[in-house]
PDB file of N, CA and C in Angstrom:
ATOM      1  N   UNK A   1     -11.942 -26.997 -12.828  1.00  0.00           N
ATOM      2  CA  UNK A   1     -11.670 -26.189 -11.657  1.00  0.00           C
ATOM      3  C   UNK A   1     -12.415 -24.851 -11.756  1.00  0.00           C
ATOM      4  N   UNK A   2     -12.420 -24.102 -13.133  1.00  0.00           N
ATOM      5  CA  UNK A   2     -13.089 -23.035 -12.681  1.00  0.00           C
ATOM      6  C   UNK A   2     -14.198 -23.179 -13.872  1.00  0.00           C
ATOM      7  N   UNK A   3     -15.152 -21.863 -13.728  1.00  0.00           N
ATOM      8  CA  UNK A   3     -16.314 -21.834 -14.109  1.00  0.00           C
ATOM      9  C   UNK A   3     -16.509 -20.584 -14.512  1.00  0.00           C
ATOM     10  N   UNK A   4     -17.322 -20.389 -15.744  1.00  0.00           N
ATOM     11  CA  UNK A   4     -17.684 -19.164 -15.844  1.00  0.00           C
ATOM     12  C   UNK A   4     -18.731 -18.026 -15.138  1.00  0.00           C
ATOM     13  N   UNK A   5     -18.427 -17.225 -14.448  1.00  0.00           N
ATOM     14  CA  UNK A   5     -19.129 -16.406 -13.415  1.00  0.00           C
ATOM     15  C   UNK A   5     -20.081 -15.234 -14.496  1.00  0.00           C
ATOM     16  N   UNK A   6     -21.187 -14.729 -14.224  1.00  0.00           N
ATOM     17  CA  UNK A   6     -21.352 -13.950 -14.068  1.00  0.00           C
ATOM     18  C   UNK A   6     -21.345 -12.709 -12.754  1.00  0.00           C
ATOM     19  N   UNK A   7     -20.914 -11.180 -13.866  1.00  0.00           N
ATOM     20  CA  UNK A   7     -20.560 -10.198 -13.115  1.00  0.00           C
ATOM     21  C   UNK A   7     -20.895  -8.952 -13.222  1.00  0.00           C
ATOM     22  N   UNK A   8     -21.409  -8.281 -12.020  1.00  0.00           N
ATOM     23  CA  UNK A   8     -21.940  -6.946 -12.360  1.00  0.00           C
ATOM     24  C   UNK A   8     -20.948  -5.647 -12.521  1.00  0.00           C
ATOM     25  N   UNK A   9     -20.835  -5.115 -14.009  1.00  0.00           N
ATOM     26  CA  UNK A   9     -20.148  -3.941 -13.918  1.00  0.00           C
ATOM     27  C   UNK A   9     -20.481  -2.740 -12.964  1.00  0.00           C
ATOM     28  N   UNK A  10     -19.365  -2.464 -12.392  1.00  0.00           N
ATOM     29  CA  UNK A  10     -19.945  -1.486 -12.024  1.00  0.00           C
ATOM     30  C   UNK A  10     -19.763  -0.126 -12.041  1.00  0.00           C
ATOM     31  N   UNK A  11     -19.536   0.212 -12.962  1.00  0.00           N
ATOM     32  CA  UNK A  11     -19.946   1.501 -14.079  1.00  0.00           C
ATOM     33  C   UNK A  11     -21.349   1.520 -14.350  1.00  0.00           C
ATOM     34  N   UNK A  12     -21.805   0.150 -15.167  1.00  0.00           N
ATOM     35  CA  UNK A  12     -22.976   0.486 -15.970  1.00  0.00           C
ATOM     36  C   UNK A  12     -24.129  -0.038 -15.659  1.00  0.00           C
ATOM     37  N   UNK A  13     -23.491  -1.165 -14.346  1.00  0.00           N
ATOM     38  CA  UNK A  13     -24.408  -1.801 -14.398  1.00  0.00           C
ATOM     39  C   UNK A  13     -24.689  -3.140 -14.968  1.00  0.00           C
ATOM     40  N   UNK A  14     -24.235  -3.348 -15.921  1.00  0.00           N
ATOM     41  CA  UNK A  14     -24.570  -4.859 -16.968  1.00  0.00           C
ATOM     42  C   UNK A  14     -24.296  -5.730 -16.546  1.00  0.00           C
ATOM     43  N   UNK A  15     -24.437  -7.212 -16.845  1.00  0.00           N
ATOM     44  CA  UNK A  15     -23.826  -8.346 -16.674  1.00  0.00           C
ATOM     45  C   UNK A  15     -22.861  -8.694 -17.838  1.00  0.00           C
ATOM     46  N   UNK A  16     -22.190  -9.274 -17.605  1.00  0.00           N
ATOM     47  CA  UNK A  16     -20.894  -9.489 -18.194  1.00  0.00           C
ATOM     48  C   UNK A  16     -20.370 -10.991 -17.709  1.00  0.00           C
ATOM     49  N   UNK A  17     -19.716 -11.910 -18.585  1.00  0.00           N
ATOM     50  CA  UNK A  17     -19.128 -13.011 -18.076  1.00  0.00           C
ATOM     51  C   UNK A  17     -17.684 -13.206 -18.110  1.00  0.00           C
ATOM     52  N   UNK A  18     -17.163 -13.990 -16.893  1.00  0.00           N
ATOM     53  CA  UNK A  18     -15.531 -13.891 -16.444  1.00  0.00           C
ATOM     54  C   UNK A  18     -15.558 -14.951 -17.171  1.00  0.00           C
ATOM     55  N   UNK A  19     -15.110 -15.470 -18.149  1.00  0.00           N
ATOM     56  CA  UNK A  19     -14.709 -16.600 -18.650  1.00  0.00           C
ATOM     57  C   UNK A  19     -13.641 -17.729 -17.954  1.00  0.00           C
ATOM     58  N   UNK A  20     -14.172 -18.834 -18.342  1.00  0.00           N
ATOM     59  CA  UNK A  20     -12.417 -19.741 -17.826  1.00  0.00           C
ATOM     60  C   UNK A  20     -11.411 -19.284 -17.927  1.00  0.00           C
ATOM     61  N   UNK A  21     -11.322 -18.947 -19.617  1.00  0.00           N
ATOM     62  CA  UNK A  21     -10.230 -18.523 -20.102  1.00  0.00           C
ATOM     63  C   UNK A  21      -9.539 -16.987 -19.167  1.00  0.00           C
ATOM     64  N   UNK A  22      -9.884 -16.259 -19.090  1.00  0.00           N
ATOM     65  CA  UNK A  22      -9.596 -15.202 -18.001  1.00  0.00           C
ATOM     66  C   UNK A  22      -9.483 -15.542 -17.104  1.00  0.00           C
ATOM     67  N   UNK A  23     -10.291 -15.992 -16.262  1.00  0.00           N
ATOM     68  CA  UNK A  23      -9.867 -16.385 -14.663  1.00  0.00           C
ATOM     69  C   UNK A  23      -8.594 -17.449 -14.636  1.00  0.00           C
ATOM     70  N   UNK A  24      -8.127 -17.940 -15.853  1.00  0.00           N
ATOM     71  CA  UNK A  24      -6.946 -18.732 -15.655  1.00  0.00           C
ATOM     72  C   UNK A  24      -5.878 -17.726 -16.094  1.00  0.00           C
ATOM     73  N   UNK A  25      -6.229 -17.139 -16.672  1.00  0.00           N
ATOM     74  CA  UNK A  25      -5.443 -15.744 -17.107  1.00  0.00           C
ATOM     75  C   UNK A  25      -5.081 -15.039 -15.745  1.00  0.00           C
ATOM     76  N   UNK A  26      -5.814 -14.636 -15.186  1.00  0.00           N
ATOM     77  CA  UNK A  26      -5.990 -13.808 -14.127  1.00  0.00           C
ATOM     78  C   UNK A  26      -4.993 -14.773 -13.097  1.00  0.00           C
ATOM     79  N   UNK A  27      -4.890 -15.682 -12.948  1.00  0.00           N
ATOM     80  CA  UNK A  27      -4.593 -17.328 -12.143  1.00  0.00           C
ATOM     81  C   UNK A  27      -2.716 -16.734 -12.072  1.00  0.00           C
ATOM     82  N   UNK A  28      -2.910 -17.412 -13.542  1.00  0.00           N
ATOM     83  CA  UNK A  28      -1.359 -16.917 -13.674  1.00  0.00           C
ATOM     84  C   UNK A  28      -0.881 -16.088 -13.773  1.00  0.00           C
ATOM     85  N   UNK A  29      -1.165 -14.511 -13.598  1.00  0.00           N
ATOM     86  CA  UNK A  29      -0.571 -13.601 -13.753  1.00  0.00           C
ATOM     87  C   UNK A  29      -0.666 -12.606 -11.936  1.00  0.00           C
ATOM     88  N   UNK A  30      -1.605 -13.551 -11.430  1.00  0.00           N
ATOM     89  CA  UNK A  30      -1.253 -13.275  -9.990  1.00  0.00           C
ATOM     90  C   UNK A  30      -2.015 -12.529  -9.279  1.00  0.00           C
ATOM     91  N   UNK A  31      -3.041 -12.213 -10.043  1.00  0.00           N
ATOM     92  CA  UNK A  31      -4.542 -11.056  -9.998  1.00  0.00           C
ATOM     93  C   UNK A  31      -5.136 -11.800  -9.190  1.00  0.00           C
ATOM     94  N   UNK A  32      -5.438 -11.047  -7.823  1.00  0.00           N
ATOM     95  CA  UNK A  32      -6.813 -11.887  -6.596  1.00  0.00           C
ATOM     96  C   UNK A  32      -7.724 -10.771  -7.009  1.00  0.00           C
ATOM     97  N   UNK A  33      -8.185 -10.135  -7.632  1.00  0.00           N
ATOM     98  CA  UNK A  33      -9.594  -9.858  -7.666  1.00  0.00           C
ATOM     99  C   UNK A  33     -10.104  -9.899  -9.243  1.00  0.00           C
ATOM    100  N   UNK A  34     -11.267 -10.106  -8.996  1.00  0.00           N
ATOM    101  CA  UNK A  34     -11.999 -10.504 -10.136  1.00  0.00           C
ATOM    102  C   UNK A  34     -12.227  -9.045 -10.980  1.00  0.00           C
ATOM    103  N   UNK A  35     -12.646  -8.672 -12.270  1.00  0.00           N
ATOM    104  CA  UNK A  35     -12.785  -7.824 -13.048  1.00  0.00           C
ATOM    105  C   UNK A  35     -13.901  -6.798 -12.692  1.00  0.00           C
ATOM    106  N   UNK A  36     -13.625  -5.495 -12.119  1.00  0.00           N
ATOM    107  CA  UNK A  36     -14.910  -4.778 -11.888  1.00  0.00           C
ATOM    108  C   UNK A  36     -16.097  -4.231 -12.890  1.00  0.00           C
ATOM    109  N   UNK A  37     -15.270  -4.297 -14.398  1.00  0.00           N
ATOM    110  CA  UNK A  37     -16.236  -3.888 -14.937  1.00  0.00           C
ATOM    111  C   UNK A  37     -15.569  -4.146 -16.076  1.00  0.00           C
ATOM    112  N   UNK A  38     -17.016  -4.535 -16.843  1.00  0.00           N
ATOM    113  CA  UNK A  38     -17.235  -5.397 -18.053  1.00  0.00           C
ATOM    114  C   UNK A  38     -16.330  -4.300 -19.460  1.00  0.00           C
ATOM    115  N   UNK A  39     -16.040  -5.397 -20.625  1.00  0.00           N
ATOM    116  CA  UNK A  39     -14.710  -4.577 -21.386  1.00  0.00           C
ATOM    117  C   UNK A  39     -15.214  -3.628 -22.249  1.00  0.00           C
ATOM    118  N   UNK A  40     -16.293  -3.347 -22.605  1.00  0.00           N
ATOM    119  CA  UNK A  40     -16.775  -1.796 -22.939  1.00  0.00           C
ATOM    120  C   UNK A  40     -16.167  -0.719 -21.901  1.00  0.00           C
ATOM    121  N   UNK A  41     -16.845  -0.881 -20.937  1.00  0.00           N
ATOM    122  CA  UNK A  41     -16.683   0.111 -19.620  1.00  0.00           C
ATOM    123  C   UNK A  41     -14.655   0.342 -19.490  1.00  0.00           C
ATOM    124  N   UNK A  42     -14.418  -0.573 -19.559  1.00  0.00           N
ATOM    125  CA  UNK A  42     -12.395  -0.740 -19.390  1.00  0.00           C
ATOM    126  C   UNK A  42     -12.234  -0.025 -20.472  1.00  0.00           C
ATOM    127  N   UNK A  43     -12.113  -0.718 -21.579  1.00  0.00           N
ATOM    128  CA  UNK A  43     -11.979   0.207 -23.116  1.00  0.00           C
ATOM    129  C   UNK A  43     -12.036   1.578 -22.880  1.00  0.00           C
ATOM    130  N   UNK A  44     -13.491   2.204 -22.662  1.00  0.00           N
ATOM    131  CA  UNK A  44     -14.016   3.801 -22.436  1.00  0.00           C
ATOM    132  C   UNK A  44     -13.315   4.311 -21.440  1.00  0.00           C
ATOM    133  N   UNK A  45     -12.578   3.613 -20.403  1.00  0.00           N
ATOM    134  CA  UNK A  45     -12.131   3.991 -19.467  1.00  0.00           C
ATOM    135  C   UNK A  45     -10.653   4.624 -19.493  1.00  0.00           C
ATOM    136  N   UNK A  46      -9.728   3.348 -20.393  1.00  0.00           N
ATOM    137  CA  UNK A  46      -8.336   3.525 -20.440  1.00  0.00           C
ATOM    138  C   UNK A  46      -8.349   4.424 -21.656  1.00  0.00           C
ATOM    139  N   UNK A  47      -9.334   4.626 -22.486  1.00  0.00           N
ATOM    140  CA  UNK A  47      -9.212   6.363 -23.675  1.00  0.00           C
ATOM    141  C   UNK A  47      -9.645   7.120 -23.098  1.00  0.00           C
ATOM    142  N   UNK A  48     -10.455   7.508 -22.009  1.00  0.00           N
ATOM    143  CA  UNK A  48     -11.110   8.710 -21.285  1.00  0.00           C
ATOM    144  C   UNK A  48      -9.568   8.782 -20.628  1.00  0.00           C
ATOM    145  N   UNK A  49      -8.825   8.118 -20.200  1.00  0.00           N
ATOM    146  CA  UNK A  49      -7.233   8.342 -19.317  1.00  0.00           C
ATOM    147  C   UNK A  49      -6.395   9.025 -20.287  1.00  0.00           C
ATOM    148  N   UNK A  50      -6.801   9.942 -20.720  1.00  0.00           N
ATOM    149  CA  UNK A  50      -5.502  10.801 -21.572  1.00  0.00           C
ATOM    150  C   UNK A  50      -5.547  10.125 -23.137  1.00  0.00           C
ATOM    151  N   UNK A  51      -6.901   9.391 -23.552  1.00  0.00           N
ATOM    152  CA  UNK A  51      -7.010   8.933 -24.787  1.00  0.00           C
ATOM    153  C   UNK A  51      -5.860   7.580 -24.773  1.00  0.00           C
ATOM    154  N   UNK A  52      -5.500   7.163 -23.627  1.00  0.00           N
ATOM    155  CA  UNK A  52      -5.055   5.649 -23.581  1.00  0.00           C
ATOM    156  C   UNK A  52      -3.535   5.773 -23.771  1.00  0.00           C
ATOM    157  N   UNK A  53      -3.182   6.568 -24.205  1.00  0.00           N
ATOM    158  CA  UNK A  53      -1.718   7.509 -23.865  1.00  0.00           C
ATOM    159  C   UNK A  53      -1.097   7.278 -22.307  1.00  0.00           C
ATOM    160  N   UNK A  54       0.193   7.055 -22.135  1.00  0.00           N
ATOM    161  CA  UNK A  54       0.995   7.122 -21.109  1.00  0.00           C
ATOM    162  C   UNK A  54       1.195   8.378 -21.153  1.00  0.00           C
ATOM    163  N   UNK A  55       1.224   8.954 -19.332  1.00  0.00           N
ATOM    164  CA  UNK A  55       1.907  10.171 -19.306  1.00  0.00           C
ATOM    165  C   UNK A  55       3.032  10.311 -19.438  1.00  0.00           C
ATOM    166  N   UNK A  56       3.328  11.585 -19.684  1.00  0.00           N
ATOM    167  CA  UNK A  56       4.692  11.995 -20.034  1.00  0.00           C
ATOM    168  C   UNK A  56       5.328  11.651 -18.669  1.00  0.00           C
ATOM    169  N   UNK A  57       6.416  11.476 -18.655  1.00  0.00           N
ATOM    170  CA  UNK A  57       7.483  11.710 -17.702  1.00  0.00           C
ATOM    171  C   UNK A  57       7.806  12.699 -16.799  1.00  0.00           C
ATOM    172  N   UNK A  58       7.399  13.607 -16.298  1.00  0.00           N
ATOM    173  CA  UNK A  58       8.156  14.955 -15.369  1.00  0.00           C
ATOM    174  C   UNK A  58       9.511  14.503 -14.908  1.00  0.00           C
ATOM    175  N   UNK A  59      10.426  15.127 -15.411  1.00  0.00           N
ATOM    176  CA  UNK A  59      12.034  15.114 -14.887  1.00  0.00           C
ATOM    177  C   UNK A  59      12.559  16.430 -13.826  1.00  0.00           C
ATOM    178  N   UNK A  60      13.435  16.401 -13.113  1.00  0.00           N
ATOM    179  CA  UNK A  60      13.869  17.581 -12.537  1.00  0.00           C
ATOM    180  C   UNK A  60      15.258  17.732 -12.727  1.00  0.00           C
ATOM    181  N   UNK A  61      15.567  18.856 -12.715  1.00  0.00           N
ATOM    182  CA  UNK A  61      17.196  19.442 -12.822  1.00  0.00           C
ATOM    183  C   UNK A  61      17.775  19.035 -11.292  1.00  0.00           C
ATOM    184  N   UNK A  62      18.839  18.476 -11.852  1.00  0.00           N
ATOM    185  CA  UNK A  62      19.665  18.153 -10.742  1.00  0.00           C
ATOM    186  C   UNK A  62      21.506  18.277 -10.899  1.00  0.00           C
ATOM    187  N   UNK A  63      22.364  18.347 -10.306  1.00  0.00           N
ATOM    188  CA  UNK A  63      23.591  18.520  -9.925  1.00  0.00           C
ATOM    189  C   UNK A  63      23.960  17.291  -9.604  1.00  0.00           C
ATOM    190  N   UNK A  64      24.360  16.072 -10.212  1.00  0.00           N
ATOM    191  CA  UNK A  64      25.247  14.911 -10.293  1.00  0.00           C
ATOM    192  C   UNK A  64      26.613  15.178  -8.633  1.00  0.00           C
ATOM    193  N   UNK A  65      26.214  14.460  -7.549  1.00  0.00           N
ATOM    194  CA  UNK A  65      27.017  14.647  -6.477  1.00  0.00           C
ATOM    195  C   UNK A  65      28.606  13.849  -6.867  1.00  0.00           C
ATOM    196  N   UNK A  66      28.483  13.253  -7.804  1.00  0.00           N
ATOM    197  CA  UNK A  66      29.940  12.381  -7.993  1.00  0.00           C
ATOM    198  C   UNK A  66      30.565  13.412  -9.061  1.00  0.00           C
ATOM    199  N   UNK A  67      30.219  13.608 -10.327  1.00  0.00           N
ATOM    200  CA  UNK A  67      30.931  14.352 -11.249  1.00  0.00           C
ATOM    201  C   UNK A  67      30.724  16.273 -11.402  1.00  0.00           C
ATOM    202  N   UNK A  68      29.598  16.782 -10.807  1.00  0.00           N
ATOM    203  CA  UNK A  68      29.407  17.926 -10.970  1.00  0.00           C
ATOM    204  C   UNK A  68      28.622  18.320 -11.987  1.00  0.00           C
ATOM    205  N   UNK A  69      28.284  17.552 -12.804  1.00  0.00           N
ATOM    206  CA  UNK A  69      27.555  17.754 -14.408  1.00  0.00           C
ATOM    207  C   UNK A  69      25.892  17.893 -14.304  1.00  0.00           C
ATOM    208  N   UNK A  70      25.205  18.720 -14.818  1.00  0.00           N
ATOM    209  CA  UNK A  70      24.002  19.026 -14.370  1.00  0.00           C
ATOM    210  C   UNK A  70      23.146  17.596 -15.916  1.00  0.00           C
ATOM    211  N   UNK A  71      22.314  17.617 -14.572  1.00  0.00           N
ATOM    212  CA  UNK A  71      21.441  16.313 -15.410  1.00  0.00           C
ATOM    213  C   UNK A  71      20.221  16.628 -14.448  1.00  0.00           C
ATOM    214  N   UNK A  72      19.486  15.215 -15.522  1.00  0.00           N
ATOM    215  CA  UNK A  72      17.648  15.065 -15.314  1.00  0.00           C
ATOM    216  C   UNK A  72      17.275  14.085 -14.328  1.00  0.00           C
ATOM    217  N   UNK A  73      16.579  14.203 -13.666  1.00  0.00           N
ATOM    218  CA  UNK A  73      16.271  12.917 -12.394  1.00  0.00           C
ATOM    219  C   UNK A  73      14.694  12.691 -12.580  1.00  0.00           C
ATOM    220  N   UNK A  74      13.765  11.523 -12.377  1.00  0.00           N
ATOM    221  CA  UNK A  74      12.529  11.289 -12.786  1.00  0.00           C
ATOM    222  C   UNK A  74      11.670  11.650 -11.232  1.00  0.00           C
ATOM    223  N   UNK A  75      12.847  12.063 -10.401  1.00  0.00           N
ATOM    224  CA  UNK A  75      11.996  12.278  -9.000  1.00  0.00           C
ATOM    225  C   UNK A  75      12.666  13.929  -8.358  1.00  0.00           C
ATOM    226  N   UNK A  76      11.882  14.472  -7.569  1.00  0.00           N
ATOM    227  CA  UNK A  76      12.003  15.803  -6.927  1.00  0.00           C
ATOM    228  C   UNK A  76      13.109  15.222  -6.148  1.00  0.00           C
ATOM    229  N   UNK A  77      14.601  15.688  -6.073  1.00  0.00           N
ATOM    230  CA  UNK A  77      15.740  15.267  -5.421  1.00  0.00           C
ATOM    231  C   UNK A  77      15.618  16.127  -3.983  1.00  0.00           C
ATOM    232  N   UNK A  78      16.253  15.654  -3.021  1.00  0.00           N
ATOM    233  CA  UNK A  78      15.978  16.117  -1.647  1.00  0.00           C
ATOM    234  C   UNK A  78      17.522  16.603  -1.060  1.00  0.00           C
ATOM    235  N   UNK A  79      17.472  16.968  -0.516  1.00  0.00           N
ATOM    236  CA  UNK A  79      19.014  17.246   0.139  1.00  0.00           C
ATOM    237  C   UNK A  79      19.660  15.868   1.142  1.00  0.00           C
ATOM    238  N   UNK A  80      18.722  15.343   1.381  1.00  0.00           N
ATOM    239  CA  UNK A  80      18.978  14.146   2.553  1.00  0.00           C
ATOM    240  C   UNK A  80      20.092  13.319   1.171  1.00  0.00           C
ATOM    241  N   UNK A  81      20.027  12.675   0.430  1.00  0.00           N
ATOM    242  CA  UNK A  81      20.460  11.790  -0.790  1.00  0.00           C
ATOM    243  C   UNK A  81      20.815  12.516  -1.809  1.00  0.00           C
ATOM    244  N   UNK A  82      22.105  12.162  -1.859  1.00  0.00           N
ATOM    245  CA  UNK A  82      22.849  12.421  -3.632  1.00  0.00           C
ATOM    246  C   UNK A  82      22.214  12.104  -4.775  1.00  0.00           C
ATOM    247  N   UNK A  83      22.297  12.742  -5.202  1.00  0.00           N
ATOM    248  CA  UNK A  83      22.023  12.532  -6.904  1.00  0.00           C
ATOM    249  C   UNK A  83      22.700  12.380  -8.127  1.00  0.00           C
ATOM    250  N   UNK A  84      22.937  11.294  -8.722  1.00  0.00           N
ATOM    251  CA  UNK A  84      23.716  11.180  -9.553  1.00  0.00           C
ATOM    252  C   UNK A  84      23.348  10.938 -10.989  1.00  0.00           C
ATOM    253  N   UNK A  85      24.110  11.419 -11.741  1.00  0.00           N
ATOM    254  CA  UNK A  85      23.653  11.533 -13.478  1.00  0.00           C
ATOM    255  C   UNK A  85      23.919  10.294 -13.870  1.00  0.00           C
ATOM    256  N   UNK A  86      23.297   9.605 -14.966  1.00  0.00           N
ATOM    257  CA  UNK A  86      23.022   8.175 -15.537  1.00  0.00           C
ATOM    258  C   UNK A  86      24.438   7.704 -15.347  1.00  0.00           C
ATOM    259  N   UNK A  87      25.480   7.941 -16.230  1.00  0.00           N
ATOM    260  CA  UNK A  87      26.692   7.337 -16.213  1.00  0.00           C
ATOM    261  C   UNK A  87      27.539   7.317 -15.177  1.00  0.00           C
ATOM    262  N   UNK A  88      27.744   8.264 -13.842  1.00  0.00           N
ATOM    263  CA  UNK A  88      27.956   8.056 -12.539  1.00  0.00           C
ATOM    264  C   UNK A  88      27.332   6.957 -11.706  1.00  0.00           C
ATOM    265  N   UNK A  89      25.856   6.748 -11.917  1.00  0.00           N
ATOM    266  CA  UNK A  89      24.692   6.002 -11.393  1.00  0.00           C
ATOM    267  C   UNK A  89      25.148   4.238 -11.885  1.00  0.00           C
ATOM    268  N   UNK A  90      25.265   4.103 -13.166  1.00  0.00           N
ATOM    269  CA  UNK A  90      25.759   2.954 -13.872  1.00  0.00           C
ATOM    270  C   UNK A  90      27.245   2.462 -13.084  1.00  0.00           C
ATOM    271  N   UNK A  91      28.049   3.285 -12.629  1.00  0.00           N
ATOM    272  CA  UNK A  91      29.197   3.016 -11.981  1.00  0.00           C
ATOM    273  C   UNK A  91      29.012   2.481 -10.965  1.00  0.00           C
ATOM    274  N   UNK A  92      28.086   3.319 -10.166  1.00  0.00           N
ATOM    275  CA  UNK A  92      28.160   2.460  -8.961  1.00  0.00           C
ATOM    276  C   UNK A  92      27.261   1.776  -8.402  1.00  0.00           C
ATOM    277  N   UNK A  93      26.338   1.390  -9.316  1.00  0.00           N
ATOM    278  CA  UNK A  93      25.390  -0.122  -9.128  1.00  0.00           C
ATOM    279  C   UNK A  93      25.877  -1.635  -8.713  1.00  0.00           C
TER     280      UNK A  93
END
């Protein structure tokens, strides 16, 4: 069914080949587009991103609307929606 493609990075330019093995990879994991650029270029890419490091988290101070207890929220809280601290939040899921 499938075949190995050649593909132009396009970062660098090069040719590069999509293997079977990947495009069945790619198959099952639900990926419709093919690889833009060859795995040097990806590599250099995801360490140029903060040296391949996840960013930190930004949390905000917030006021728990069920208990009163000041806690951390992973999003800028709005006045429209309550905010509630982890163990309030766990309650009423």
């Amino acid at each position: 069914m499938y075949q190995d493609k050649n593909l132009v990075c396009k970062d660098c330019g090069s040719e590069f080949v999509f293997t079977v093995g990947e495009q069945e990879f790619y198959a099952e994991k639900g990926f419709q587009n093919e690889p833009a650029r060859c795995k040097d270029c990806r590599v250099s890419r995801k360490n140029a991103n903060n040296n391949g490091a996840r960013r930190e988290k930004v949390m905000f101070e917030a006021v728990c609307a069920e208990c009163g207890r000041d806690t951390q929220i992973p999003f800028k809280p709005t006045k429209e929606r309550p905010v509630y601290c982890k163990e309030c939040f766990e309650t009423r899921r």
